[in-house]
Protein backbone atom coordinates (compact mmCIF):
# COMPACT_ATOMS: atom_id res chain seq x y z
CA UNK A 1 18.92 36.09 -40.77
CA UNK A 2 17.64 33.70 -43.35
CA UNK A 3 21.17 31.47 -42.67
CA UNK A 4 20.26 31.45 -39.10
CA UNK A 5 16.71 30.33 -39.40
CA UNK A 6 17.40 27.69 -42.00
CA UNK A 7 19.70 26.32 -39.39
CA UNK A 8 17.48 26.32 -36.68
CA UNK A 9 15.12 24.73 -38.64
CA UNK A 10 17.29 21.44 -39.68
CA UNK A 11 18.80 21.60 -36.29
CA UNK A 12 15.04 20.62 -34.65
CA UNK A 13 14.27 18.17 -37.74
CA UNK A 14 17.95 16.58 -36.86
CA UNK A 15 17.32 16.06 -33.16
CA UNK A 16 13.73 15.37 -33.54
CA UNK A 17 14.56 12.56 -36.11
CA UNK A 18 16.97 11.70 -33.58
CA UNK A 19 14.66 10.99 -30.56
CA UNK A 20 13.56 7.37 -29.52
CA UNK A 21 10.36 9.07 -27.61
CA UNK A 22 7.17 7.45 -28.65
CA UNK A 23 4.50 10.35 -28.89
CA UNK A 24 0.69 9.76 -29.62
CA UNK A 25 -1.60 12.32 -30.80
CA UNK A 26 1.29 15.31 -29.29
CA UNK A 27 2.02 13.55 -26.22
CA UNK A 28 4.25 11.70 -23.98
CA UNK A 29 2.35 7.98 -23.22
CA UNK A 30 2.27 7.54 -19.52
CA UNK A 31 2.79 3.70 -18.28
CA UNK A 32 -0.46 2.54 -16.82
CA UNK A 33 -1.05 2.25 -13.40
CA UNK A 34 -0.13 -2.06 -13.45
CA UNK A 35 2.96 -0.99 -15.17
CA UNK A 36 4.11 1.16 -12.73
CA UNK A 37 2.99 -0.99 -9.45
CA UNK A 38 4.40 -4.39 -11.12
CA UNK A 39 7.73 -2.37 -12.12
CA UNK A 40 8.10 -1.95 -8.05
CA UNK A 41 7.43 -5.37 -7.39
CA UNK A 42 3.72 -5.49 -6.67
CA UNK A 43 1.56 -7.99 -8.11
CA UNK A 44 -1.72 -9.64 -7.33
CA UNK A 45 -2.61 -10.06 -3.47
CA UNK A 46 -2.61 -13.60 -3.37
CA UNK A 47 0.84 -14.33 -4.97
CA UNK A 48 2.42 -12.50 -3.03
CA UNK A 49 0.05 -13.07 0.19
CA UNK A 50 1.44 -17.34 -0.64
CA UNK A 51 5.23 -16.04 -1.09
CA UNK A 52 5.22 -14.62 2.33
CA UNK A 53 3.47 -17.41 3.51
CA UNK A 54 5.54 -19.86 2.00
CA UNK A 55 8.84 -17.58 3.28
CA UNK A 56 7.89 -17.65 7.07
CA UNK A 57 5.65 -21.45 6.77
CA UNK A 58 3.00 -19.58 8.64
CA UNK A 59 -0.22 -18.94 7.06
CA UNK A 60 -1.40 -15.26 7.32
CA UNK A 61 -4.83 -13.93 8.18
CA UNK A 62 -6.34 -11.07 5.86
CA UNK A 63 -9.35 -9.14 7.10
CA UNK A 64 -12.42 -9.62 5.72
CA UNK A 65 -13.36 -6.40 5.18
CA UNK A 66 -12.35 -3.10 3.22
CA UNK A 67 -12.91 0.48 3.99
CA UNK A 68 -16.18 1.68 2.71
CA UNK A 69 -14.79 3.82 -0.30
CA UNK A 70 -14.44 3.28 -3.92
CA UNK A 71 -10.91 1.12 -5.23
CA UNK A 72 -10.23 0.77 -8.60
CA UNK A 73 -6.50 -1.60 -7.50
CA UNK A 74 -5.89 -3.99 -5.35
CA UNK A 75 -1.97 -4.74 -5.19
CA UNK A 76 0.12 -7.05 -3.17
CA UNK A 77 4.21 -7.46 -2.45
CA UNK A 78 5.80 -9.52 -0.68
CA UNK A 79 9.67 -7.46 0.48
CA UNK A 80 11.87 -10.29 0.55
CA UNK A 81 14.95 -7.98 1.53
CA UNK A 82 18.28 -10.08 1.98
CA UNK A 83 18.69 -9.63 6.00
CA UNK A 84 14.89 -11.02 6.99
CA UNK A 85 14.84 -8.00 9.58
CA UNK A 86 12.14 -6.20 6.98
CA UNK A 87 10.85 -8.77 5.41
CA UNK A 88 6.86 -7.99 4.97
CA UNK A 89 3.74 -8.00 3.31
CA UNK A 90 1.93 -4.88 1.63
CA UNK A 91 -1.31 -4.93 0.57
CA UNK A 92 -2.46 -1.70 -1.55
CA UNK A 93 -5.92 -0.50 -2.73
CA UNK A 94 -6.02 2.30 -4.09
CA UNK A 95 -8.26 4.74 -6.59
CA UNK A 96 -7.15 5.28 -10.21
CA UNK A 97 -9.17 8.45 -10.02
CA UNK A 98 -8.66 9.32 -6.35
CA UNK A 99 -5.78 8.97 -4.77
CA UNK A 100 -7.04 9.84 -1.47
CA UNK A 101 -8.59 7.02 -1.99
CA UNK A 102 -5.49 5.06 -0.41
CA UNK A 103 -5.44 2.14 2.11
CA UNK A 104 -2.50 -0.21 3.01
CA UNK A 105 -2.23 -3.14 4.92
CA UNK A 106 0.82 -4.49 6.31
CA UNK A 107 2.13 -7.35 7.96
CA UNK A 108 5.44 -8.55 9.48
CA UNK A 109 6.48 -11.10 12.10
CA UNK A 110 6.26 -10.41 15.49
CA UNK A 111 9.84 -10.84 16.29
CA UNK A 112 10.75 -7.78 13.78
CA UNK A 113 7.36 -5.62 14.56
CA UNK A 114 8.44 -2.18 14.15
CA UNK A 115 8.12 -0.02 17.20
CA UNK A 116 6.31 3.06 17.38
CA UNK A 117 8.04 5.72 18.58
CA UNK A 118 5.80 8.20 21.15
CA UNK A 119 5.78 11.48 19.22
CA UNK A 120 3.69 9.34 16.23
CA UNK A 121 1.30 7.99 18.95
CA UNK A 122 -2.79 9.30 19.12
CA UNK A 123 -4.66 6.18 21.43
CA UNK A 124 -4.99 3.30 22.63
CA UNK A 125 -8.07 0.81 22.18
CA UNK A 126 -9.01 -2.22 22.39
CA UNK A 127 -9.83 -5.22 20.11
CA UNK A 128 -13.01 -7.88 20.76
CA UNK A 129 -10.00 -10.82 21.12
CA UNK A 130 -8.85 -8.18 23.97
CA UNK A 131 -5.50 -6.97 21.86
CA UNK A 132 -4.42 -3.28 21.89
CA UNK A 133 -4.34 -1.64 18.91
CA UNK A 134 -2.53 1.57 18.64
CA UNK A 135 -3.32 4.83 16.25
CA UNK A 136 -0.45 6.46 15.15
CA UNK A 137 -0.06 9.45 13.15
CA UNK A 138 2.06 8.68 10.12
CA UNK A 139 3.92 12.12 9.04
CA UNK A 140 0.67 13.80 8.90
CA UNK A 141 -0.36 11.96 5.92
CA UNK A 142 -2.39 8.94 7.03
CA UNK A 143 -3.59 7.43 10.28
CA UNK A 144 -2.69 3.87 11.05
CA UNK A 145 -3.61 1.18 13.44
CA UNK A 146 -0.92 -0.90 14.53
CA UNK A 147 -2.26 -4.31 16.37
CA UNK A 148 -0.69 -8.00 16.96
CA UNK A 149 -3.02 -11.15 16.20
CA UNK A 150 -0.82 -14.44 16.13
CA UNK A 151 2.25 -14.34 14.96
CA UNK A 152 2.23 -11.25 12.76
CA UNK A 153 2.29 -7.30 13.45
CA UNK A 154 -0.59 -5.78 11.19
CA UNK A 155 -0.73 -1.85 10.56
CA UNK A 156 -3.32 -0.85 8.91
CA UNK A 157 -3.18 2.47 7.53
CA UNK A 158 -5.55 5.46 5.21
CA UNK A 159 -5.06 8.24 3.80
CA UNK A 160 -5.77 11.69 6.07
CA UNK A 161 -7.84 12.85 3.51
CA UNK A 162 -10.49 10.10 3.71
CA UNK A 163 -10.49 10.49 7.40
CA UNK A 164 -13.90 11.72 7.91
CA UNK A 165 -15.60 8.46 5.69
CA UNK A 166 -12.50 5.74 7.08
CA UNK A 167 -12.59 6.57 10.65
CA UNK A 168 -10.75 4.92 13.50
CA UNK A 169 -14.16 3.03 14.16
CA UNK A 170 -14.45 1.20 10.93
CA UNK A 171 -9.93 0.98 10.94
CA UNK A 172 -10.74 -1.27 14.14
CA UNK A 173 -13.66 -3.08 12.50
CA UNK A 174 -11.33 -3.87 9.82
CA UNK A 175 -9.05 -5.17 12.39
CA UNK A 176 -11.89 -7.24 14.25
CA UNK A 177 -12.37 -9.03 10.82
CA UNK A 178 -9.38 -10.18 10.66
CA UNK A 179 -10.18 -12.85 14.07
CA UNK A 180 -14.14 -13.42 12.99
CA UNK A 181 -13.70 -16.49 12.07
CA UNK A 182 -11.85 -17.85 14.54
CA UNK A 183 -14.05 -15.63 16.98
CA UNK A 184 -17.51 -18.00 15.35
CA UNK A 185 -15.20 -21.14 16.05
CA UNK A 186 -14.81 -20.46 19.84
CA UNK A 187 -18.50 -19.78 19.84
């Protein structure tokens, strides 16, 4: 008995010697949330806002406004994939200490929109520059406008869980931010 615990003793100071895992105060260190985003390519909304920009020699058109909840992140990427057909933009804000606190914006040309199939469909409305916009139900996780102003397909999309405070009203005021500008120029 005593040969058997003496051996199971420098068997866990062996492999615990062994280990290259860096513990503080008992545990594991988690990579912050910029390490985790940048490891996946994100990085701040305007680089990568100018890379797609600079990729397609368009200039893009970000809305003005935000959904009326609390973001800790704002992230950006720019999904320069070797065929062009998926090449987009993602825009992420999200909530360190909410994650239902969760909106995306993204953006692709026109001539590779993605199409929305009919089973993911909700409604139809209507945008002030007179542009549909369509809400789609996105695997019963978040609700997403889908809407075309120039020469780029925008979804914007939150998470279900916020649903009651982001509602498809403020999703399309977001939207109708995105031609104000322009809208005051015509004026």
């Amino acid at each position: 008995m005593k040969k058997s615990l003496a051996l199971l003793i420098i068997t866990v100071f062996i492999t615990a010697g062994t280990s290259d895992d860096v513990f503080a105060g008992g545990k594991e260190e988690s990579p912050t949330l910029e390490q985790t985003y940048s490891e996946i390519g994100y990085k701040t909304v305007e680089e990568a806002c100018k890379e797609f920009e600079e990729h397609f020699k368009q200039d893009v058109k970000l809305p003005l406004r935000v959904p009326p909840i609390p973001f800790s992140h704002q992230f950006g990427r720019f999904n320069d994939l070797e065929d062009d057909i998926n090449d987009s933009f993602d825009m992420d804000f999200i909530n360190e200490d909410s994650p239902e606190n969760h909106y995306k914006l993204d953006i692709r040309p026109i001539n590779r929109k993605i199409s929305i199939n009919k089973k993911y469909f909700v409604n139809q409305y209507t945008l002030k520059n007179g542009k549909e916009a369509t809400l789609i139900n996105i695997a019963n996780s978040f609700d997403a406008i889908v809407f075309e102003i120039g020469p780029w397909q925008y979804m914007l999309s939150v998470d279900k869980r916020v649903s009651d405070i982001v509602t498809v009203e403020i999703l399309l005021d977001i939207a109708n931010s995105i031609d104000y500008l322009s809208e005051d120029k015509r004026s």
